[in-house]
N, C-alpha and C. Protein backbone atom coordinates (compact mmCIF):
# COMPACT_ATOMS: atom_id res chain seq x y z
N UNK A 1 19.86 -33.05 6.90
CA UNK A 1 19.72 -31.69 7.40
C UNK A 1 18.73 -31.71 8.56
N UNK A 2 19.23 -31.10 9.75
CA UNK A 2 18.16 -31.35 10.90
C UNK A 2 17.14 -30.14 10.62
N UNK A 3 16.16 -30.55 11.18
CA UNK A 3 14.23 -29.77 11.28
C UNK A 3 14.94 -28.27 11.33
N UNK A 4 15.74 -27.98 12.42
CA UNK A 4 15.39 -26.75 12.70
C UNK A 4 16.53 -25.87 11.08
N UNK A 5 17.16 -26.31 10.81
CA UNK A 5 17.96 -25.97 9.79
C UNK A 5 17.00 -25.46 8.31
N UNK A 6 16.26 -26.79 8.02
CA UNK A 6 15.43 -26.58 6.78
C UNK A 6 14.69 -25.40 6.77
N UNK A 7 14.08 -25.34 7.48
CA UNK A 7 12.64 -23.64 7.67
C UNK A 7 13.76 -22.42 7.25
N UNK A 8 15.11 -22.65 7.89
CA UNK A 8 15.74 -21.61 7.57
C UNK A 8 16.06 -21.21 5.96
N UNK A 9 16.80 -22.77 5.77
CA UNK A 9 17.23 -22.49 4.49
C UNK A 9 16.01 -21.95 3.38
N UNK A 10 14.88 -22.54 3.23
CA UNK A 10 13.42 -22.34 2.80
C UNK A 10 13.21 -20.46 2.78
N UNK A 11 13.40 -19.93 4.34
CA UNK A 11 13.32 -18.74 4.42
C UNK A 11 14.43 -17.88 3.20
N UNK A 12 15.71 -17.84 3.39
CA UNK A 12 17.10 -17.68 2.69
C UNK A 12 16.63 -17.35 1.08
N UNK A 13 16.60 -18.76 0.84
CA UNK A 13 16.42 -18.88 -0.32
C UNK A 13 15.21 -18.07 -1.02
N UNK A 14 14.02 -18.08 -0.33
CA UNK A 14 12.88 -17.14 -0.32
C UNK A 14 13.17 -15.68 -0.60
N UNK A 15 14.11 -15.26 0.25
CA UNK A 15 14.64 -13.90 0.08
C UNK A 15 15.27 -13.49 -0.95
N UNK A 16 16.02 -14.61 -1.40
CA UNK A 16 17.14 -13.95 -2.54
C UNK A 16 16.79 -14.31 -3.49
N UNK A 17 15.41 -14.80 -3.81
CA UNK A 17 14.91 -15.13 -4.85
C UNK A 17 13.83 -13.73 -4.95
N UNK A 18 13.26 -13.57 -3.86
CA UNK A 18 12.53 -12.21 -4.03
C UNK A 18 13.64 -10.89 -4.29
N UNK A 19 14.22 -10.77 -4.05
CA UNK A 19 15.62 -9.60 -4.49
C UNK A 19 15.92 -9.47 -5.68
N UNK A 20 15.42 -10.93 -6.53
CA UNK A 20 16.19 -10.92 -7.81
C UNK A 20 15.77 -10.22 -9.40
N UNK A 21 14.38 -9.32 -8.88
CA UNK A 21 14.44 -8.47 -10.03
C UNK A 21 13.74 -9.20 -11.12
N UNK A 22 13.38 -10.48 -11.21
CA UNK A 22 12.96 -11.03 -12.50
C UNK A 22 11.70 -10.03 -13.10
N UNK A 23 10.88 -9.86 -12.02
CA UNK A 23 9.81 -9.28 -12.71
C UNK A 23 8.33 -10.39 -12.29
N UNK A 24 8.46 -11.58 -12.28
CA UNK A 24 7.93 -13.01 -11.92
C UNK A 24 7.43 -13.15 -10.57
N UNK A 25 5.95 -13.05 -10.00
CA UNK A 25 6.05 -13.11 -8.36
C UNK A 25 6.74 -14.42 -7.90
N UNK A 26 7.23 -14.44 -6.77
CA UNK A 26 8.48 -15.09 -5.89
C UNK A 26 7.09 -15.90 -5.08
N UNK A 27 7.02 -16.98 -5.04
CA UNK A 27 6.07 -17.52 -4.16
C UNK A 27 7.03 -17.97 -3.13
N UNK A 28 5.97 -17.89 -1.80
CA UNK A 28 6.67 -18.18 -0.22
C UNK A 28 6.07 -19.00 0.23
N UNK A 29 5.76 -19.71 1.16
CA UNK A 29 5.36 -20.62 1.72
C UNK A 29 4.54 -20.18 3.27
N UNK A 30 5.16 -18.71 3.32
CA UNK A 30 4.82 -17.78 4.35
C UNK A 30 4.07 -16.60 3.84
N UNK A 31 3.55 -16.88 3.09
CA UNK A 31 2.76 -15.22 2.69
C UNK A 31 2.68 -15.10 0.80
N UNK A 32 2.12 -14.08 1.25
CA UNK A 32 1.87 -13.72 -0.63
C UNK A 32 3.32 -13.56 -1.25
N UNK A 33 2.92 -13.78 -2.55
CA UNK A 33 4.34 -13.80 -3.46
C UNK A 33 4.65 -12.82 -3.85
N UNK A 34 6.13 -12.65 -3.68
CA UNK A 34 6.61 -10.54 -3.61
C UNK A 34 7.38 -10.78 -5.24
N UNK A 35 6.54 -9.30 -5.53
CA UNK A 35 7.37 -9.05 -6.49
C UNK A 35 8.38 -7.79 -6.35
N UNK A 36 10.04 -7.46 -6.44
CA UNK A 36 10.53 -6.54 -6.13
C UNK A 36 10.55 -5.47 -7.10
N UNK A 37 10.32 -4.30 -6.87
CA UNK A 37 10.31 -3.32 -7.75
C UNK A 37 11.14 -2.20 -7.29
N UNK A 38 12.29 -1.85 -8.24
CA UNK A 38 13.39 -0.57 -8.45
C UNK A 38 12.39 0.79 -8.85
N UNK A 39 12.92 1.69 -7.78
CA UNK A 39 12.32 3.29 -8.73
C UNK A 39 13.51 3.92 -8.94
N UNK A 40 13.50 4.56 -10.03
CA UNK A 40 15.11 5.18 -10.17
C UNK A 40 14.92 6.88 -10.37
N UNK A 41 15.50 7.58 -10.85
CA UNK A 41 15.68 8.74 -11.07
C UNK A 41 15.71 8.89 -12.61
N UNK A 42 16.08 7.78 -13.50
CA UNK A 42 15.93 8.05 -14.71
C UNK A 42 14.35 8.22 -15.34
N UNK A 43 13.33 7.55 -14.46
CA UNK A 43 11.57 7.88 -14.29
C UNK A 43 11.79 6.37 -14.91
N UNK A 44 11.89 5.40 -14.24
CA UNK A 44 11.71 4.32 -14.46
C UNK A 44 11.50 3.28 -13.25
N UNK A 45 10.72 1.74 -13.95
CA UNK A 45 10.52 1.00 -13.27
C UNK A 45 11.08 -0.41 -13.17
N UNK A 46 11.37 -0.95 -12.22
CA UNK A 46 11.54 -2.01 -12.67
C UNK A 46 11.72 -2.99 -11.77
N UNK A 47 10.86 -4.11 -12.50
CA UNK A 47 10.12 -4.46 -14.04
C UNK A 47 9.58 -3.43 -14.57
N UNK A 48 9.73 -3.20 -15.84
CA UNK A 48 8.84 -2.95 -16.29
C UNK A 48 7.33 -3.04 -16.79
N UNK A 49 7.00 -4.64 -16.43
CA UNK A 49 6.15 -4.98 -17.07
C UNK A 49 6.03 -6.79 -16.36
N UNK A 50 4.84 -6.87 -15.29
CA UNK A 50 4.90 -8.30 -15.18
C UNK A 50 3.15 -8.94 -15.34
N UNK A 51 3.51 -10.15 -15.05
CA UNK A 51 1.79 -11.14 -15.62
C UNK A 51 1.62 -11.94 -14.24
N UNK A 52 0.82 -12.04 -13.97
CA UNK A 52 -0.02 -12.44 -12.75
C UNK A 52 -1.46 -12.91 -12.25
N UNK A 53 -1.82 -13.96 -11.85
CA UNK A 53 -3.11 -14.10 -11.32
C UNK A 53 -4.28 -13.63 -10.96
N UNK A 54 -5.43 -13.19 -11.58
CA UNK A 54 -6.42 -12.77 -10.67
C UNK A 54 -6.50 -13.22 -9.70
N UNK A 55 -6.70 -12.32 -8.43
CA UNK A 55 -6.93 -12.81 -6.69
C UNK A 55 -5.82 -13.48 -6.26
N UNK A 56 -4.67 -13.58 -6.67
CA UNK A 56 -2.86 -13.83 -6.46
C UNK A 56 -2.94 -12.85 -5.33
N UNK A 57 -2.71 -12.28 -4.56
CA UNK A 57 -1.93 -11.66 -3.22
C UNK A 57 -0.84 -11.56 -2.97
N UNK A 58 -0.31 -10.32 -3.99
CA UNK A 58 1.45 -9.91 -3.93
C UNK A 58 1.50 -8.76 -3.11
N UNK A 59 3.20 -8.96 -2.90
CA UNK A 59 3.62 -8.10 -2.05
C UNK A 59 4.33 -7.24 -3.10
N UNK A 60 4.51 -6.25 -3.40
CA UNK A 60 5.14 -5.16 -3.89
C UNK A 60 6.04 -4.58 -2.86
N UNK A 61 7.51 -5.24 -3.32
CA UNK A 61 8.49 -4.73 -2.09
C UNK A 61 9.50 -3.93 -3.17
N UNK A 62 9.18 -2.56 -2.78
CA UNK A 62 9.63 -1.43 -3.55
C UNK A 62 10.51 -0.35 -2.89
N UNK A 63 11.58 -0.59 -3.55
CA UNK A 63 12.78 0.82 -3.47
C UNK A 63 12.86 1.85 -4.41
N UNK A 64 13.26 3.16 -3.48
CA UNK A 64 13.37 3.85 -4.33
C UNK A 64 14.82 4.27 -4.37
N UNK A 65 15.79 4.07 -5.56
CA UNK A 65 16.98 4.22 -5.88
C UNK A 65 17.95 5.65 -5.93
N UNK A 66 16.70 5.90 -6.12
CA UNK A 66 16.79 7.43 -6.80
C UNK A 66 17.12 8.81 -5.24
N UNK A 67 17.61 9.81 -5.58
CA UNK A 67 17.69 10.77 -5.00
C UNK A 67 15.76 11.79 -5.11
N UNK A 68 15.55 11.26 -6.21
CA UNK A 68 14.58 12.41 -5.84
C UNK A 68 12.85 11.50 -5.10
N UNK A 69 11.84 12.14 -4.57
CA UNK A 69 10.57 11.32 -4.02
C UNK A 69 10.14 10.67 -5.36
N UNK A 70 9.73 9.73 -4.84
CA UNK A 70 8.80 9.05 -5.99
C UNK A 70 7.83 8.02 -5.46
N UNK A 71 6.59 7.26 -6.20
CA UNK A 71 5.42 6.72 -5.83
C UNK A 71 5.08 5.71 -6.11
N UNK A 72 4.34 4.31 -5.79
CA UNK A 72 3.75 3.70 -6.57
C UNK A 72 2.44 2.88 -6.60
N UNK A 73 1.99 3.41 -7.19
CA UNK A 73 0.14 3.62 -7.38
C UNK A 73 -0.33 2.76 -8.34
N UNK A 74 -0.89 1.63 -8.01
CA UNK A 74 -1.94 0.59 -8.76
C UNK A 74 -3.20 1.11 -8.93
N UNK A 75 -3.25 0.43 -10.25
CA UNK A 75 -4.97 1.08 -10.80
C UNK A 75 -4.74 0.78 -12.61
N UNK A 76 -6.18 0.40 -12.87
CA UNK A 76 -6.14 0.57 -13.76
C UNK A 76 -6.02 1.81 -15.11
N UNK A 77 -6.35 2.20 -15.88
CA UNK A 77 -6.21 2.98 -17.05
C UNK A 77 -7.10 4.38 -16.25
N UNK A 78 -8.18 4.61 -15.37
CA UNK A 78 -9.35 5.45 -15.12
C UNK A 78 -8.61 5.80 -14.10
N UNK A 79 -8.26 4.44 -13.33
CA UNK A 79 -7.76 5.14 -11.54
C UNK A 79 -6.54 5.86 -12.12
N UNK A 80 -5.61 5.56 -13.16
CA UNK A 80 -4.58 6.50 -13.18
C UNK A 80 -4.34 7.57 -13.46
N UNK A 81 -5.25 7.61 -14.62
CA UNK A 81 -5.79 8.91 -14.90
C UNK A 81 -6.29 9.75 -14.01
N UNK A 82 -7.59 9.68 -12.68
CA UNK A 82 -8.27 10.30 -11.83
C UNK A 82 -6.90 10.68 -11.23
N UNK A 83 -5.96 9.71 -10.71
CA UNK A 83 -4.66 9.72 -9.99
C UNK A 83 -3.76 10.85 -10.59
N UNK A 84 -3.85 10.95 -11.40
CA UNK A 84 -2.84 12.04 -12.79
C UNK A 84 -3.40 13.60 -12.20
N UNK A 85 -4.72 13.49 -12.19
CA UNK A 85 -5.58 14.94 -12.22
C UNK A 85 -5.72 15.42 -10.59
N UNK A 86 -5.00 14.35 -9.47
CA UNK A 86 -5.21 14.89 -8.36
C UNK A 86 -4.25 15.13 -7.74
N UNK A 87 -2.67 14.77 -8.70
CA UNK A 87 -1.79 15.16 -8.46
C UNK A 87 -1.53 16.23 -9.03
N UNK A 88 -1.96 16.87 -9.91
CA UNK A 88 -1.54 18.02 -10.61
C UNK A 88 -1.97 19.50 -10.00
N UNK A 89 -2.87 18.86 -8.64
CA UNK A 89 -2.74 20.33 -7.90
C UNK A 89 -2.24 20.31 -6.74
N UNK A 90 -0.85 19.00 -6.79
CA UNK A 90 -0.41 18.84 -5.51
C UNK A 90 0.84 17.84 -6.20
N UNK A 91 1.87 18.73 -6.81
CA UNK A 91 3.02 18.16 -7.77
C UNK A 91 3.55 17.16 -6.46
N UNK A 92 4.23 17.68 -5.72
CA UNK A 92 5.03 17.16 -4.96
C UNK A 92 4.35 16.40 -3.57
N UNK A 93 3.11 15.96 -3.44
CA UNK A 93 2.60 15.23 -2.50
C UNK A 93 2.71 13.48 -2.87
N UNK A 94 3.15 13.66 -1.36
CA UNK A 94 3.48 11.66 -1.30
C UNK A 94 2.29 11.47 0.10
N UNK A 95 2.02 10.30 -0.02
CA UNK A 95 1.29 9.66 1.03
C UNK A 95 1.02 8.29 0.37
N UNK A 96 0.85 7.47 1.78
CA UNK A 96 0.16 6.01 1.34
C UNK A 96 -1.27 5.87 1.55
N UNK A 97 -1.64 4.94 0.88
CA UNK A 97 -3.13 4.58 0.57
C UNK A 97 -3.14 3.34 0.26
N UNK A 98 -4.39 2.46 0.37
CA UNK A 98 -4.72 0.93 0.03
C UNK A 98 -3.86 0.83 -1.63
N UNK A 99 -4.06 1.55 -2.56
CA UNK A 99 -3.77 1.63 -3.69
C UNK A 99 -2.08 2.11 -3.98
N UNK A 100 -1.31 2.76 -2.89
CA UNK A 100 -0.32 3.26 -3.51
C UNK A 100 0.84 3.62 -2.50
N UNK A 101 1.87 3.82 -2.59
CA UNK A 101 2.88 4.47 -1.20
C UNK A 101 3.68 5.16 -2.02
N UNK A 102 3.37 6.45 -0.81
CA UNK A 102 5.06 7.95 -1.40
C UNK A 102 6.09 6.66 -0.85
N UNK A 103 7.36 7.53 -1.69
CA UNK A 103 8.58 6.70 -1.47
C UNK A 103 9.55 8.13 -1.61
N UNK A 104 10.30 7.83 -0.25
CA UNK A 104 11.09 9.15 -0.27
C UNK A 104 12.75 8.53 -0.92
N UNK A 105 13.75 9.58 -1.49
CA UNK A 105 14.93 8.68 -1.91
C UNK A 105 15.39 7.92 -0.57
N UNK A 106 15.65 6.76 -0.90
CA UNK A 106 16.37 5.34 -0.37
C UNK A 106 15.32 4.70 0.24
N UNK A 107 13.94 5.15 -0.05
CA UNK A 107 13.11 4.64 1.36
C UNK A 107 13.03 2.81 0.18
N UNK A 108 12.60 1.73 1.38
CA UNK A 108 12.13 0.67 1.13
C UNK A 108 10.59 0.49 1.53
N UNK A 109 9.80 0.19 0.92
CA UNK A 109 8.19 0.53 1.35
C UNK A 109 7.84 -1.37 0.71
N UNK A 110 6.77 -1.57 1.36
CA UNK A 110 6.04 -2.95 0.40
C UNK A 110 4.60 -2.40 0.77
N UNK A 111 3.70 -3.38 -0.65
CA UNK A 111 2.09 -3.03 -0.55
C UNK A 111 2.01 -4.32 -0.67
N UNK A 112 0.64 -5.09 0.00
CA UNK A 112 0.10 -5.60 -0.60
C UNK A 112 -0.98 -5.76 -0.87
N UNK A 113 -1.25 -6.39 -2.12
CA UNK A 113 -2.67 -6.03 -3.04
C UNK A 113 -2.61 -7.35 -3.67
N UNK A 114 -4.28 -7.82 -4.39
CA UNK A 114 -5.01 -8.44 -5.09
C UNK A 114 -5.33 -7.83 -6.11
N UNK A 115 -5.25 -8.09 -7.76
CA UNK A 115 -6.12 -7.54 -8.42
C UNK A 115 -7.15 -8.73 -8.57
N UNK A 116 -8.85 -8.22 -8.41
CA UNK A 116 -9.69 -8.85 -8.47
C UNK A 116 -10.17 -9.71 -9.60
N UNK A 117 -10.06 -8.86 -10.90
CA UNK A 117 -10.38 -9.56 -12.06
C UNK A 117 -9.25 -9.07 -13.37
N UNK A 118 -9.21 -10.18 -14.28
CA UNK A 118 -8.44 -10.48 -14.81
C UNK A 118 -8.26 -9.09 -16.00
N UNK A 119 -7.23 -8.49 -16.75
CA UNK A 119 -6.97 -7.27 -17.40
C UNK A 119 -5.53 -6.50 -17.71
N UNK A 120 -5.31 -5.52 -18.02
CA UNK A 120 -4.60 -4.80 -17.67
C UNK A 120 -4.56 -3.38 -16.83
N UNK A 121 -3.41 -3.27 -15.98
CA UNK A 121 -3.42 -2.61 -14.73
C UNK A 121 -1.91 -1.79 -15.45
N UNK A 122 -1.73 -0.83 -14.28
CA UNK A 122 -0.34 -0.22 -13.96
C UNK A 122 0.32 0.23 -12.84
N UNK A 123 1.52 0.27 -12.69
CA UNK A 123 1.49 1.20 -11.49
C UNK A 123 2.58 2.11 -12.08
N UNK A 124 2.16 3.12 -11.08
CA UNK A 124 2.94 4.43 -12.11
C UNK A 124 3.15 5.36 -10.82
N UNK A 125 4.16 6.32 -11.22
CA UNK A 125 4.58 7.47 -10.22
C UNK A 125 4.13 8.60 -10.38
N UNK A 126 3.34 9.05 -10.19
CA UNK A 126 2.62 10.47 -10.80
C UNK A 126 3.06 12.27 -9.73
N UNK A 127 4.39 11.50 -8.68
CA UNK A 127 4.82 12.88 -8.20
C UNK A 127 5.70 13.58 -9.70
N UNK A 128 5.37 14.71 -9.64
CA UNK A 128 5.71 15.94 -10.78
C UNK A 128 5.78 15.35 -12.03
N UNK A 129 4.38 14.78 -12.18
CA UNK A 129 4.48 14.19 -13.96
C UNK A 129 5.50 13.59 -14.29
N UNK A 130 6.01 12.35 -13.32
CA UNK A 130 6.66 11.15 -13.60
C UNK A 130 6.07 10.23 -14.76
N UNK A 131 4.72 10.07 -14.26
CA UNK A 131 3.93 9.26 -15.13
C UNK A 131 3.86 9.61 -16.53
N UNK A 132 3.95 10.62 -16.46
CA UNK A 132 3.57 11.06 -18.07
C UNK A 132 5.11 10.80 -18.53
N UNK A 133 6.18 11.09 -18.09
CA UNK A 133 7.63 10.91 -18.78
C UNK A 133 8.13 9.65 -18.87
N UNK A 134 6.69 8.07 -18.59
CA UNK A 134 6.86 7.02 -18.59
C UNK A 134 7.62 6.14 -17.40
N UNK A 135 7.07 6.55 -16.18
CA UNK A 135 7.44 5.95 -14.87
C UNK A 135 6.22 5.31 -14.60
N UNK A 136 6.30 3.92 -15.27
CA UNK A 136 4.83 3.26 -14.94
C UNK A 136 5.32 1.74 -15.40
N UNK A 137 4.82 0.98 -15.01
CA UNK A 137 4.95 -0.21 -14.72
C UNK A 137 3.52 -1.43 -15.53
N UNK A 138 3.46 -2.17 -16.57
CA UNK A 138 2.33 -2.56 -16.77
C UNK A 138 2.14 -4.04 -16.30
N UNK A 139 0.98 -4.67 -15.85
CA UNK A 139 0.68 -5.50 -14.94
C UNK A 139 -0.34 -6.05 -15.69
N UNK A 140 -0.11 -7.13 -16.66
CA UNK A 140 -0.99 -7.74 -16.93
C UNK A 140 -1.41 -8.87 -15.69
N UNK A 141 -3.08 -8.98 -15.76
CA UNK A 141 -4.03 -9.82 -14.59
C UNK A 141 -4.22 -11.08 -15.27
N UNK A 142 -3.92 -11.65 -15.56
CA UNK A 142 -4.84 -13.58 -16.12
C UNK A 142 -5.45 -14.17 -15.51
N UNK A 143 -6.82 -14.97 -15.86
CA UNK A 143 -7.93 -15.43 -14.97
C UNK A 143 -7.13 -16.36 -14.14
């Protein structure tokens, strides 16, 4: 296989391995390892639920499936909560932040983030008390 061929295939394969939903970050050779995440309309995530490195540097490359807005906001158990109580006087507000991105229906958005130390985390959708009807995502951290 000639030089210029390989980088490609490397790239390819990179991609459709990040597409594939496992839940598992996708390591690249070009950047932090993406994990892909579905938002749907049924108030779900998915993964539901993945395990990961302290100080790992993922990409959260996130769709939203769904017809209606939806969000997704890292933080632990306190930030989601504070997150819960500052949406509730602002049901329908989206915006991005270091911690989180609105996602309008069909939009494709990516974050990326570090969690610093090792725990459990979430990310959750908290436009119109998504979160509470279980649109959240749990993220265990390992040292």
């Amino acid at each position: 296989m000639s030089r210029v061929r390989f980088p490609l295939v490397l790239l390819v394969v990179g991609l459709v391995a990040a597409c594939s939903g496992t839940g598992a970050p996708t390591a690249s050779p070009m950047g932090p390892a993406t994990i892909a995440v579905r938002l749907s309309d049924d108030l779900r995530m998915d993964p539901s639920s993945i395990t990961v490195k302290a100080g790992q540097v993922l990409r959260f490359a996130v769709t939203n499936m769904g017809s209606m807005n939806h969000e997704f906001f890292l933080g632990d158990a306190a930030a989601q909560m504070a997150h819960t109580q500052s949406m509730m006087g602002m049901p329908g507000m989206m915006h991005d932040e270091p911690s989180g991105i609105g996602m309008m229906p069909g939009a494709m958005k990516t974050l990326d983030y570090a969690f610093a130390t090792a725990g459990t985390y979430e990310a959750g959708c908290h436009v119109n008390s998504h979160y509470a009807a279980g649109m959240k995502m749990v993220i265990t951290v390992e040292p």
